[in-house]
Protein backbone atom coordinates (compact mmCIF):
# COMPACT_ATOMS: atom_id res chain seq x y z
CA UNK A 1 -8.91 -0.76 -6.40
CA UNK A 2 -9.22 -1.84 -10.26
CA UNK A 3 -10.30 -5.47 -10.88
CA UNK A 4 -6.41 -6.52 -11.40
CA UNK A 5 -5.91 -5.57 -7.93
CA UNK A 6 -8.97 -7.06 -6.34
CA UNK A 7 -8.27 -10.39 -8.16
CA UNK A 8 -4.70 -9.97 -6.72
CA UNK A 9 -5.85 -9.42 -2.88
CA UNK A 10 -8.03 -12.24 -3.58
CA UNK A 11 -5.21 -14.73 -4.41
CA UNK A 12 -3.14 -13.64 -1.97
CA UNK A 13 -6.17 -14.88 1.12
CA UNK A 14 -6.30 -17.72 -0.61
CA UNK A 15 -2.79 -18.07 -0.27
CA UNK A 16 -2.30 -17.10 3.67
CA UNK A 17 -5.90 -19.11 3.79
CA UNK A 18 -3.96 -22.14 1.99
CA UNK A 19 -1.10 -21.85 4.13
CA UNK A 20 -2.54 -21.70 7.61
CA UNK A 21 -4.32 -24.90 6.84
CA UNK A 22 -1.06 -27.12 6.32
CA UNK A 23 0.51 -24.97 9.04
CA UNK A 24 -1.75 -26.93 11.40
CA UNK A 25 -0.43 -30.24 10.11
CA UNK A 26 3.36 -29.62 10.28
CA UNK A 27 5.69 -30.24 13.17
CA UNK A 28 8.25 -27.72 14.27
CA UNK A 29 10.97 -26.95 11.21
CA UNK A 30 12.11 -25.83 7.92
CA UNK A 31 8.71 -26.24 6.54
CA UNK A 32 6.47 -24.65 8.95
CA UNK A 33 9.18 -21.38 9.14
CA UNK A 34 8.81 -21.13 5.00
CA UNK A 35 4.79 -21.26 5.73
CA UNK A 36 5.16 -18.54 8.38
CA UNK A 37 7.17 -16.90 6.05
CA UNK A 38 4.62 -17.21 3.17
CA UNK A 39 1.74 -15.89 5.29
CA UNK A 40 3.47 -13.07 6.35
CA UNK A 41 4.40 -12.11 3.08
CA UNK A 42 1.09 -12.35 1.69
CA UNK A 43 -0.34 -10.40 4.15
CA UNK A 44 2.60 -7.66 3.90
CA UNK A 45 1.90 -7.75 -0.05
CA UNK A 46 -1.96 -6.92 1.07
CA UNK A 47 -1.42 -4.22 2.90
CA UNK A 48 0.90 -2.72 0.16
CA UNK A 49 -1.57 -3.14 -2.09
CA UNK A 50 -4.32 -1.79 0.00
CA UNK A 51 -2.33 1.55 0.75
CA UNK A 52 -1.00 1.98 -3.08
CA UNK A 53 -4.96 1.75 -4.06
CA UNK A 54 -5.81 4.52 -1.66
CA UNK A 55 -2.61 6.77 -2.53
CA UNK A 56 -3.09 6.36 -6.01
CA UNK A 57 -6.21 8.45 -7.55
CA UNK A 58 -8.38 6.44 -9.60
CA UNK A 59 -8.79 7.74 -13.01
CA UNK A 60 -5.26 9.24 -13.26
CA UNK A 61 -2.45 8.14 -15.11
CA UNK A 62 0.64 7.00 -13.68
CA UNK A 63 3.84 9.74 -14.01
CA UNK A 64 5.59 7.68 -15.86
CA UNK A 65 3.09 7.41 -18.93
């Protein structure tokens, strides 16, 4: 992974991190499904990321340069 990516994956802990806290503090309902949803996208972004940066060869321009 390049630094733009690491400071990415970063962000998005901090984000499911962020998340999970106030998830502990909200009753059942439309706000604690959009902080599900949040954290699972986060996480999903993540493990993109993590699989692009180990598909992708480092060094190597993209094909569309």
């Amino acid at each position: 992974m390049n630094q733009e990516q690491e400071d990415f994956a970063a962000k998005l802990v901090l984000i499911e991190q962020e998340a999970k806290l106030v998830l502990e503090d909200l009753p059942p309902g439309v706000m604690r499904e959009r902080l599900q949803h949040i954290i699972t996208t986060a996480s999903l972004l993540r493990a993109r990321l993590d699989v692009a940066s180990s598909v992708i060869l480092p060094g190597q321009p993209p094909k569309n340069s």
